[in-house]
C-alpha atoms as a PDB file:
ATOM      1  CA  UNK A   1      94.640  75.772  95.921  1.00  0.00           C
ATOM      2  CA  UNK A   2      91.200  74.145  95.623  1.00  0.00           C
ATOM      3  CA  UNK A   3      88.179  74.851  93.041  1.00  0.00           C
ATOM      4  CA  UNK A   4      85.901  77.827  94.166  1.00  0.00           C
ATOM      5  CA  UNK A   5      82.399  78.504  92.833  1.00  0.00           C
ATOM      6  CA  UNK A   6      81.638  82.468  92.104  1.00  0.00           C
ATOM      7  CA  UNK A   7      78.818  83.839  93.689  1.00  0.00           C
ATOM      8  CA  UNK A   8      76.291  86.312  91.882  1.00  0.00           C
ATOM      9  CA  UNK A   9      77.647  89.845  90.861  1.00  0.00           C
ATOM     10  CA  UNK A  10      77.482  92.323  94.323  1.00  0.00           C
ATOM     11  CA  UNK A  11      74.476  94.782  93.712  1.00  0.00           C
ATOM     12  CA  UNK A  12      77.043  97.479  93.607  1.00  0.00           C
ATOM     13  CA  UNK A  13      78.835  96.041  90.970  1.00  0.00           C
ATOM     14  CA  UNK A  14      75.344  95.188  89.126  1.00  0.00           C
ATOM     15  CA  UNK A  15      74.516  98.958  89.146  1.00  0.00           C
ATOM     16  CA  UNK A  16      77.141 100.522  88.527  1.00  0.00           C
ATOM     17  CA  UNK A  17      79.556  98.655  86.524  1.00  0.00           C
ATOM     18  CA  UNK A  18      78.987  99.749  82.636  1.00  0.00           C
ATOM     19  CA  UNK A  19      79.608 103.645  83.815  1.00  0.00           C
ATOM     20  CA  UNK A  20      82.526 102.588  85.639  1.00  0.00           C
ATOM     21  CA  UNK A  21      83.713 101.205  82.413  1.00  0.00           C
ATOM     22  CA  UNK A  22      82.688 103.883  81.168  1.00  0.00           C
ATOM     23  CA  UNK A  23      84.655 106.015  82.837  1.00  0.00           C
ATOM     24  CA  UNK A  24      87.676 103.847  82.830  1.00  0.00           C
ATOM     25  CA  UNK A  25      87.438 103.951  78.534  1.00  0.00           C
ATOM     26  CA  UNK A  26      87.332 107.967  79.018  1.00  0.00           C
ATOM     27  CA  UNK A  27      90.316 108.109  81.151  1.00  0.00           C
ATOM     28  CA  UNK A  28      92.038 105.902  78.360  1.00  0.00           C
ATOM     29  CA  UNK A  29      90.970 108.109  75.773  1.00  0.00           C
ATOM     30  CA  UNK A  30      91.999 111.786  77.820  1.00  0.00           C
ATOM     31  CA  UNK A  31      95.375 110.231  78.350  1.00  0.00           C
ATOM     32  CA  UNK A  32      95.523 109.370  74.940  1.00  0.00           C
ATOM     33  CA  UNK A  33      95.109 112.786  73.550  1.00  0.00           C
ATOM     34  CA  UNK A  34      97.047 114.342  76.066  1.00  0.00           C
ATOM     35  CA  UNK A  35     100.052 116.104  74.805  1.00  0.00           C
ATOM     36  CA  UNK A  36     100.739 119.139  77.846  1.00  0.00           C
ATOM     37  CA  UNK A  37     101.882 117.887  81.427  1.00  0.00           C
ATOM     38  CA  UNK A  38      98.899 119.235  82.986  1.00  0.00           C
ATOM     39  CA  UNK A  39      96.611 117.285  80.329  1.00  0.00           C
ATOM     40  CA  UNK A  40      98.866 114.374  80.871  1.00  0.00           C
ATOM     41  CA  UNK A  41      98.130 114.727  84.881  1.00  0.00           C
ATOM     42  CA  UNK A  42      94.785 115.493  85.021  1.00  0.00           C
ATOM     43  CA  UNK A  43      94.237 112.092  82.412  1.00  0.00           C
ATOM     44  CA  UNK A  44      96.313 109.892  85.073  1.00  0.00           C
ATOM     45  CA  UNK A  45      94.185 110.997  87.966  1.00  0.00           C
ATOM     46  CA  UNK A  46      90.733 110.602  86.172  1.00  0.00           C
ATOM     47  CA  UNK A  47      92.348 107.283  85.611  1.00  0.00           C
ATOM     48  CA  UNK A  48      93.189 105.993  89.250  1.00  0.00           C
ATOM     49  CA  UNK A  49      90.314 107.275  90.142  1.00  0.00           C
ATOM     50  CA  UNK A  50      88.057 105.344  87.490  1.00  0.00           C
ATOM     51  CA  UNK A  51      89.735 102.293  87.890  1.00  0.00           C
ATOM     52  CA  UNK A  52      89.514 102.265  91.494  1.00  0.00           C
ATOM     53  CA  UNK A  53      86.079 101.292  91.828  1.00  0.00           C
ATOM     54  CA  UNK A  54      86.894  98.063  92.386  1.00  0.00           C
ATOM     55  CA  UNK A  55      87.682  98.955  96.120  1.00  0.00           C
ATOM     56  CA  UNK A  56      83.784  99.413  97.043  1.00  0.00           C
ATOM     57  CA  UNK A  57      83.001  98.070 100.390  1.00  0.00           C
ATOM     58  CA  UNK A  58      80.498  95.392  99.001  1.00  0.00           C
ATOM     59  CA  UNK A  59      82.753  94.437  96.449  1.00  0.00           C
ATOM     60  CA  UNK A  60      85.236  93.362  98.995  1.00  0.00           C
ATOM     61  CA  UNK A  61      82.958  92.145 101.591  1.00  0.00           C
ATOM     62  CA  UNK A  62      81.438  89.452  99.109  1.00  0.00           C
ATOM     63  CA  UNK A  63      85.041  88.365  97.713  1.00  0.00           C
ATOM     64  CA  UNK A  64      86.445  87.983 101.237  1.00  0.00           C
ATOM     65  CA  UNK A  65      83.332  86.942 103.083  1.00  0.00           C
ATOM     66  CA  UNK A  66      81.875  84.949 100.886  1.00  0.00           C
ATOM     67  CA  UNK A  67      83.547  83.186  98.021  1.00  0.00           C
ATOM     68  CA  UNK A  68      86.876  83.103  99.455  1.00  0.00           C
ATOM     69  CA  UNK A  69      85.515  82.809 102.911  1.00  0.00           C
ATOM     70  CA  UNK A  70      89.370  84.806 104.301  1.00  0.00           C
ATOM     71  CA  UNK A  71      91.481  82.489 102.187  1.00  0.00           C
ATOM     72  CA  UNK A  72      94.169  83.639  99.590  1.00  0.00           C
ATOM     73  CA  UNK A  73      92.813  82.385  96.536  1.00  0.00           C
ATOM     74  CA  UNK A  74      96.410  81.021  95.995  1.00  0.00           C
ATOM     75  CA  UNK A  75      98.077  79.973  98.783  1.00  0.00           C
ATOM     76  CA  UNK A  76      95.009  79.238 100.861  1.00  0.00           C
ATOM     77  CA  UNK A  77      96.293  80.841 103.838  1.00  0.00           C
ATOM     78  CA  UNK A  78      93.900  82.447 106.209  1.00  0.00           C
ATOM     79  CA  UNK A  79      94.156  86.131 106.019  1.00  0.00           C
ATOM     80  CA  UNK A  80      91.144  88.283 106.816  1.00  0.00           C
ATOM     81  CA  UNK A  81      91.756  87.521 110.904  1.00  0.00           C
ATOM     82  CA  UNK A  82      95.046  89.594 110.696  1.00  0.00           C
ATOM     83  CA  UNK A  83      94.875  91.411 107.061  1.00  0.00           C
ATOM     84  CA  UNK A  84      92.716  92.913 105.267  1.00  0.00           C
ATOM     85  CA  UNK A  85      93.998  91.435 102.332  1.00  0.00           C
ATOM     86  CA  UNK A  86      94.547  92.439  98.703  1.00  0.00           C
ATOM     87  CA  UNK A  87      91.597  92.013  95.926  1.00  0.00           C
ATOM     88  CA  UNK A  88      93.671  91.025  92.911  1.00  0.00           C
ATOM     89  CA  UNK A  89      93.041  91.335  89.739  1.00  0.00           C
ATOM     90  CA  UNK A  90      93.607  87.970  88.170  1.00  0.00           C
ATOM     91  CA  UNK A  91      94.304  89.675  84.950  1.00  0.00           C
ATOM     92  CA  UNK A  92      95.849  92.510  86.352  1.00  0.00           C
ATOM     93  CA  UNK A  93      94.207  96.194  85.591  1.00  0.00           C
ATOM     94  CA  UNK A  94      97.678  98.412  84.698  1.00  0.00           C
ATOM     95  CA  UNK A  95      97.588  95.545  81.430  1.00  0.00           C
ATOM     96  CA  UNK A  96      93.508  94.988  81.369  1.00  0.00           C
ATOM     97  CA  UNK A  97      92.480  98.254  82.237  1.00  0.00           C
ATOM     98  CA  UNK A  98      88.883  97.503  80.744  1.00  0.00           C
ATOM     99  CA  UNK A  99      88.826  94.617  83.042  1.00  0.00           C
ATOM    100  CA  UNK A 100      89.018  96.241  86.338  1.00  0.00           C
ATOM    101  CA  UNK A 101      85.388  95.778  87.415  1.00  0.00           C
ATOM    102  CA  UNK A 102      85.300  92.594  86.183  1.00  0.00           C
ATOM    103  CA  UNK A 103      83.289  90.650  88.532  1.00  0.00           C
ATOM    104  CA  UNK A 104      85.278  87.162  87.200  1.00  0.00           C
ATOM    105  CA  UNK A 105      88.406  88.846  86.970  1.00  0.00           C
ATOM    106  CA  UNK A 106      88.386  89.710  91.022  1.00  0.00           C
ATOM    107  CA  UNK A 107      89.772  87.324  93.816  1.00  0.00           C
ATOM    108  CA  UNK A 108      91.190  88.074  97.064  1.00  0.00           C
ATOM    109  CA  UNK A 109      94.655  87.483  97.682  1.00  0.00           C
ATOM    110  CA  UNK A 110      97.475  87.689  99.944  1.00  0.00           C
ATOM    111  CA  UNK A 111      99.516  90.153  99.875  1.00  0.00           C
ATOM    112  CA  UNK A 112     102.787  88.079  99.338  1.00  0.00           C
ATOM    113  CA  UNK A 113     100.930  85.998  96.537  1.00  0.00           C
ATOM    114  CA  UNK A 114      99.789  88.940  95.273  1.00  0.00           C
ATOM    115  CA  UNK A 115     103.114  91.203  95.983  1.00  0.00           C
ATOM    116  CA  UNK A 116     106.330  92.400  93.415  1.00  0.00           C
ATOM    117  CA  UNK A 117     108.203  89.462  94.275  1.00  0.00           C
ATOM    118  CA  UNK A 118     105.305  86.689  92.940  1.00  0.00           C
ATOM    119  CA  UNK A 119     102.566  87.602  90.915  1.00  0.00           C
ATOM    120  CA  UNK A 120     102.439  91.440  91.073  1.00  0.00           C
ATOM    121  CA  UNK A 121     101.332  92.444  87.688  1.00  0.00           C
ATOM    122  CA  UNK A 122     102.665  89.273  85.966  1.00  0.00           C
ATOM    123  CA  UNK A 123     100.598  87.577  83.629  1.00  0.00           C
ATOM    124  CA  UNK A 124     102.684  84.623  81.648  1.00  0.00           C
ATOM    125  CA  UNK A 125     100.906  83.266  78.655  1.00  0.00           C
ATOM    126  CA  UNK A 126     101.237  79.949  76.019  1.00  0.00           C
ATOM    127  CA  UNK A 127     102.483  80.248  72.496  1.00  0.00           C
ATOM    128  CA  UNK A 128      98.499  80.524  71.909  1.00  0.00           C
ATOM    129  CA  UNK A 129      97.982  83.569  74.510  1.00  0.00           C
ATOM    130  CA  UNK A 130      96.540  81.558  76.702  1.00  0.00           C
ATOM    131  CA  UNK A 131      96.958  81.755  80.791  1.00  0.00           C
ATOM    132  CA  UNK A 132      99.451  79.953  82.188  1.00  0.00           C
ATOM    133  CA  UNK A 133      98.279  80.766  85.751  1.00  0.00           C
ATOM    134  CA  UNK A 134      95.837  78.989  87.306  1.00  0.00           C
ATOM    135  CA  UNK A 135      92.496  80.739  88.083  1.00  0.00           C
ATOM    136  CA  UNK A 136      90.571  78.845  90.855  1.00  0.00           C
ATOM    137  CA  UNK A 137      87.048  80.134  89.668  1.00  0.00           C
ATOM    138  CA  UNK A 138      87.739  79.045  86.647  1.00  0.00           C
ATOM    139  CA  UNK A 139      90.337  76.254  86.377  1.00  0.00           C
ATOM    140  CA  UNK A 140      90.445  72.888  88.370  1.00  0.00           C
ATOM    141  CA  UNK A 141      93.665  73.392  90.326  1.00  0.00           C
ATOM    142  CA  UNK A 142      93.527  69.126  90.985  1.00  0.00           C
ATOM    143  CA  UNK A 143      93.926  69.205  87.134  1.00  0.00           C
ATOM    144  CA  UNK A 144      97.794  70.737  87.261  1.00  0.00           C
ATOM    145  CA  UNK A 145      99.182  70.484  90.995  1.00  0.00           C
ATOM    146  CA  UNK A 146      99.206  67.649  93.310  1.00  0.00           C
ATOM    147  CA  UNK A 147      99.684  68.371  97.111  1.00  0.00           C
ATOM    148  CA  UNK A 148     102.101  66.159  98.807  1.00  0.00           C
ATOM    149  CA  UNK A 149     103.761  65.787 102.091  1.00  0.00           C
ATOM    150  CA  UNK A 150     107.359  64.775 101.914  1.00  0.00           C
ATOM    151  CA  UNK A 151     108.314  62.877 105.157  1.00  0.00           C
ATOM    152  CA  UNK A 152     111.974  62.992 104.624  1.00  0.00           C
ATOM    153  CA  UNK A 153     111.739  66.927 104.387  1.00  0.00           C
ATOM    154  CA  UNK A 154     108.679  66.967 106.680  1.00  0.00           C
ATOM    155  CA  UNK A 155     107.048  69.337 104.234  1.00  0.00           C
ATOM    156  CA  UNK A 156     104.171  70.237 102.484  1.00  0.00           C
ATOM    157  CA  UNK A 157     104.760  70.867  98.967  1.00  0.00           C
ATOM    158  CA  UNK A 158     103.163  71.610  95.866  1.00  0.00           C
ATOM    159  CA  UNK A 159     103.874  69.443  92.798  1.00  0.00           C
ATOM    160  CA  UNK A 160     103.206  70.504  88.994  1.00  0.00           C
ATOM    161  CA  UNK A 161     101.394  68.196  86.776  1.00  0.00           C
ATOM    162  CA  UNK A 162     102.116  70.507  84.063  1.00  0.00           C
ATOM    163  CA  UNK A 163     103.411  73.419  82.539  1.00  0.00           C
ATOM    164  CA  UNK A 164     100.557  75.217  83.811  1.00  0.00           C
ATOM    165  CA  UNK A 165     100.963  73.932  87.277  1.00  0.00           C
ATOM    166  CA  UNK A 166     104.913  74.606  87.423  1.00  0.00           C
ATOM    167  CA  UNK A 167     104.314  78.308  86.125  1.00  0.00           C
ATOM    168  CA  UNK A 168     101.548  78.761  88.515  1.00  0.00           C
ATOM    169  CA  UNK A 169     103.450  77.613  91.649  1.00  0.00           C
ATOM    170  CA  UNK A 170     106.481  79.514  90.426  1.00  0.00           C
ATOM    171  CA  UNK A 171     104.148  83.035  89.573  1.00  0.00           C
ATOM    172  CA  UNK A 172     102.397  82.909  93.493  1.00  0.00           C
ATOM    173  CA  UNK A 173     104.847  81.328  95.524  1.00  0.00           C
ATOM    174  CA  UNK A 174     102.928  78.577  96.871  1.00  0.00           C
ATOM    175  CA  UNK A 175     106.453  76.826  97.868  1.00  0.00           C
ATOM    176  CA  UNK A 176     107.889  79.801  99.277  1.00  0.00           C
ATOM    177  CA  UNK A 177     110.485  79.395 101.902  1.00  0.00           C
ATOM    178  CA  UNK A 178     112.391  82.046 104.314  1.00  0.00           C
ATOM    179  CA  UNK A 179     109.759  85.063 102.376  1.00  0.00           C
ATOM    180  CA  UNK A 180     107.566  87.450 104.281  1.00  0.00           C
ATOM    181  CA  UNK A 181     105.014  84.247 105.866  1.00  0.00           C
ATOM    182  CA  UNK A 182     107.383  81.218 105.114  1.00  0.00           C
ATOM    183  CA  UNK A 183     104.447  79.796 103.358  1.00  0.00           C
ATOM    184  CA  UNK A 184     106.100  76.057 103.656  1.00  0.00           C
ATOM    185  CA  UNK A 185     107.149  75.689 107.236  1.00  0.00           C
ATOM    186  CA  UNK A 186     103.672  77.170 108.191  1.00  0.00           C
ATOM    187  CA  UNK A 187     101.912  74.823 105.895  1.00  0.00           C
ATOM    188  CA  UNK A 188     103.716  72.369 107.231  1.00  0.00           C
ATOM    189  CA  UNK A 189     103.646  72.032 110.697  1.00  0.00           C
ATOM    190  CA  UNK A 190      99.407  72.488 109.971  1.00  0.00           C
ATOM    191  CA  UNK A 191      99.861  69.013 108.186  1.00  0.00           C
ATOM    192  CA  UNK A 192     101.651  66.944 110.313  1.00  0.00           C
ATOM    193  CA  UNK A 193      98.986  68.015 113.013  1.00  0.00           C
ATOM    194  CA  UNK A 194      96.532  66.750 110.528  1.00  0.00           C
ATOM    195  CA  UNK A 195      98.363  63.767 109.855  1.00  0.00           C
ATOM    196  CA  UNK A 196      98.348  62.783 113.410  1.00  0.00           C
ATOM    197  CA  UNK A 197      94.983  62.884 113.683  1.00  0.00           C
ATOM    198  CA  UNK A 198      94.125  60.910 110.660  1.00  0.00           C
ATOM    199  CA  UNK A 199      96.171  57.801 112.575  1.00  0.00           C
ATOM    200  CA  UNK A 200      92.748  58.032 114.627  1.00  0.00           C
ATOM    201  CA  UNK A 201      89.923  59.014 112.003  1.00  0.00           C
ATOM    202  CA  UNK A 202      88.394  55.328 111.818  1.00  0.00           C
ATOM    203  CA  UNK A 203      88.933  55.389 115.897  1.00  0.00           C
ATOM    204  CA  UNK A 204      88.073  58.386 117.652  1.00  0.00           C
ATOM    205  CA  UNK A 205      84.696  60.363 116.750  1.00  0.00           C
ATOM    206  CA  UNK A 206      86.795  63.609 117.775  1.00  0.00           C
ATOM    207  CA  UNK A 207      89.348  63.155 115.490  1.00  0.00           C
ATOM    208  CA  UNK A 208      86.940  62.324 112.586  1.00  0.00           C
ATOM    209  CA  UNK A 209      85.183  65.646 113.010  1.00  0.00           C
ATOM    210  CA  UNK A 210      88.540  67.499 112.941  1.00  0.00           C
ATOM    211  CA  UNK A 211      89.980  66.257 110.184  1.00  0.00           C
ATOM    212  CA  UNK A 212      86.464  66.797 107.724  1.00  0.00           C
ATOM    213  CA  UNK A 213      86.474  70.139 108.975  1.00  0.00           C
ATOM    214  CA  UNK A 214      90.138  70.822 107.698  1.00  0.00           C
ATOM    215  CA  UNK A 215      88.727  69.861 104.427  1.00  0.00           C
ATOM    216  CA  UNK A 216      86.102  71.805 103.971  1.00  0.00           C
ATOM    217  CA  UNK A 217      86.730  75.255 101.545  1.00  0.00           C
ATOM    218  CA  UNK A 218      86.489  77.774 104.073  1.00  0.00           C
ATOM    219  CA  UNK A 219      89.542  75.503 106.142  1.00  0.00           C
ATOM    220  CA  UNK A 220      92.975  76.519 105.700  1.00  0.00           C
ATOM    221  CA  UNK A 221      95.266  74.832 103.416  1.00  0.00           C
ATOM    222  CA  UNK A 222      91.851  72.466 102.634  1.00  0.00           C
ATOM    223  CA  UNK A 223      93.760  71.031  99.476  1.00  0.00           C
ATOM    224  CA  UNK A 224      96.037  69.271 101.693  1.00  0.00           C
ATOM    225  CA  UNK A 225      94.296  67.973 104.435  1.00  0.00           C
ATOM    226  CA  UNK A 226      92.043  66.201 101.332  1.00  0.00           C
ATOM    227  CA  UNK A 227      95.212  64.726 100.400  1.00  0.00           C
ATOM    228  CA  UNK A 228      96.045  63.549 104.219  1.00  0.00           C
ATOM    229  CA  UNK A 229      92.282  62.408 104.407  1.00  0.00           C
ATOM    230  CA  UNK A 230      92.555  60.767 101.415  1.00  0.00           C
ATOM    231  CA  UNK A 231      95.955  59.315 102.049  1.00  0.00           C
ATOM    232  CA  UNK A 232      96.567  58.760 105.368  1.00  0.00           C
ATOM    233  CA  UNK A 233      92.666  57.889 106.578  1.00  0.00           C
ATOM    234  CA  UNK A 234      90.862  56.530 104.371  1.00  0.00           C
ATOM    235  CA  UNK A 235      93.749  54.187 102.621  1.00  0.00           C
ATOM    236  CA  UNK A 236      94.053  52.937 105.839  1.00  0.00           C
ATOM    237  CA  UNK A 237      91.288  52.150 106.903  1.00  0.00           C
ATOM    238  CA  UNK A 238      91.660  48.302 106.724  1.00  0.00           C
ATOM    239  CA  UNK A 239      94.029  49.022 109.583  1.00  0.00           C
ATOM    240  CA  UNK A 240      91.906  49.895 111.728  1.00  0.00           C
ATOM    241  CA  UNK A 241      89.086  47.495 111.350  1.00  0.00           C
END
């Protein structure tokens, strides 16, 4: 997971949001009051329907396209080239209803990250009500995880630096093995790659350029290969010279 910076508010979203509010606080209100089944149904549609919104096309486009650049806000796996992918509500909308067009409550996620079995509509808080999940346009992830490579395991792994950190890797899965993606045997055969080719940074122009790349936000799993950069080029360095 690495720091990303929110772009402007989507036009659409600009426009339209306080009337989809709007109509989300209505909905709330109808189903409320509602005391017959019919009442009750016709409150729960008006509902969905308000607080679906969120779906627009431009809404999307600008989350996946452009701040997230196909990248689970989580995990960091690429996703757009064979998914869709989910737009999550980091705080989600069946708790923070009013929240649902939030412009800095939307991210794009996976849809295991963002699935039943991890973060769903979980939302763990302090003894102060405070998040315990890390929000990447928000938070500095570097701040509560460290990424490390075990070479005994030959994994990549995510470490906690603190409770946040440890509740946050539990809540999204980021070391989830044997799941829908096996996140960690992915993630880790993409690292040793990279750590190969940091043996050569300081040698081989080719393997300089590769290795930047990886780190760059739009790369895949870009919070590791800084830490391979970082450890395994750079550090050694005086190696090479």
């Amino acid at each position: 997971m690495i720091k990303i910076e929110r772009t402007a508010k989507p036009n659409t979203l600009a426009k339209n949001e306080t009337n989809w509010v709007e109509q989300i606080q209505e909905a709330l209100e109808l189903a409320a009051k509602a005391l017959t089944k019919t009442e009750k149904d016709s409150a729960k549609n008006k509902l969905e329907n308000a607080l679906d919104k969120y779906k627009h096309k431009d809404i999307k486009d600008e989350l996946a396209t452009k701040i997230f650049q196909g990248k689970c806000a989580y995990c960091e796996a690429k996703i757009t080239h064979i998914d869709y992918g989910d737009i999550e509500h980091f705080r989600p909308k069946d708790t923070f209803p009013l929240l649902a067009v939030e412009w800095e409550n939307l991210l794009l996620a996976c849809r295991v990250c963002n699935g039943a079995a991890f973060k769903g509509t979980k939302f763990p808080l302090d003894a102060n009500a405070n998040p315990l999940l890390i929000n990447p346009c928000i938070d500095e992830p570097d701040n509560h995880l460290d990424f490390e490579y075990d070479e005994q395991t030959q994994f990549a792994i995510v470490i906690s630096k603190d409770e946040k950190g440890l509740t946050s890797i539990d809540t999204y899965g980021l070391n989830r093995k044997r799941s829908q993606d096996d996140l960690v045997q992915h993630r880790s055969l993409a690292i040793q790659r990279l750590i190969f080719v940091a043996s050569f940074y300081h040698k081989d122009q080719r393997a300089k350029e590769i290795l930047d790349k990886a780190c760059e936000n739009s790369s895949e799993y870009a919070a590791f290969a800084r830490m391979v950069k970082n450890r395994y080029a750079i550090q050694r360095k005086d190696s090479f010279s």
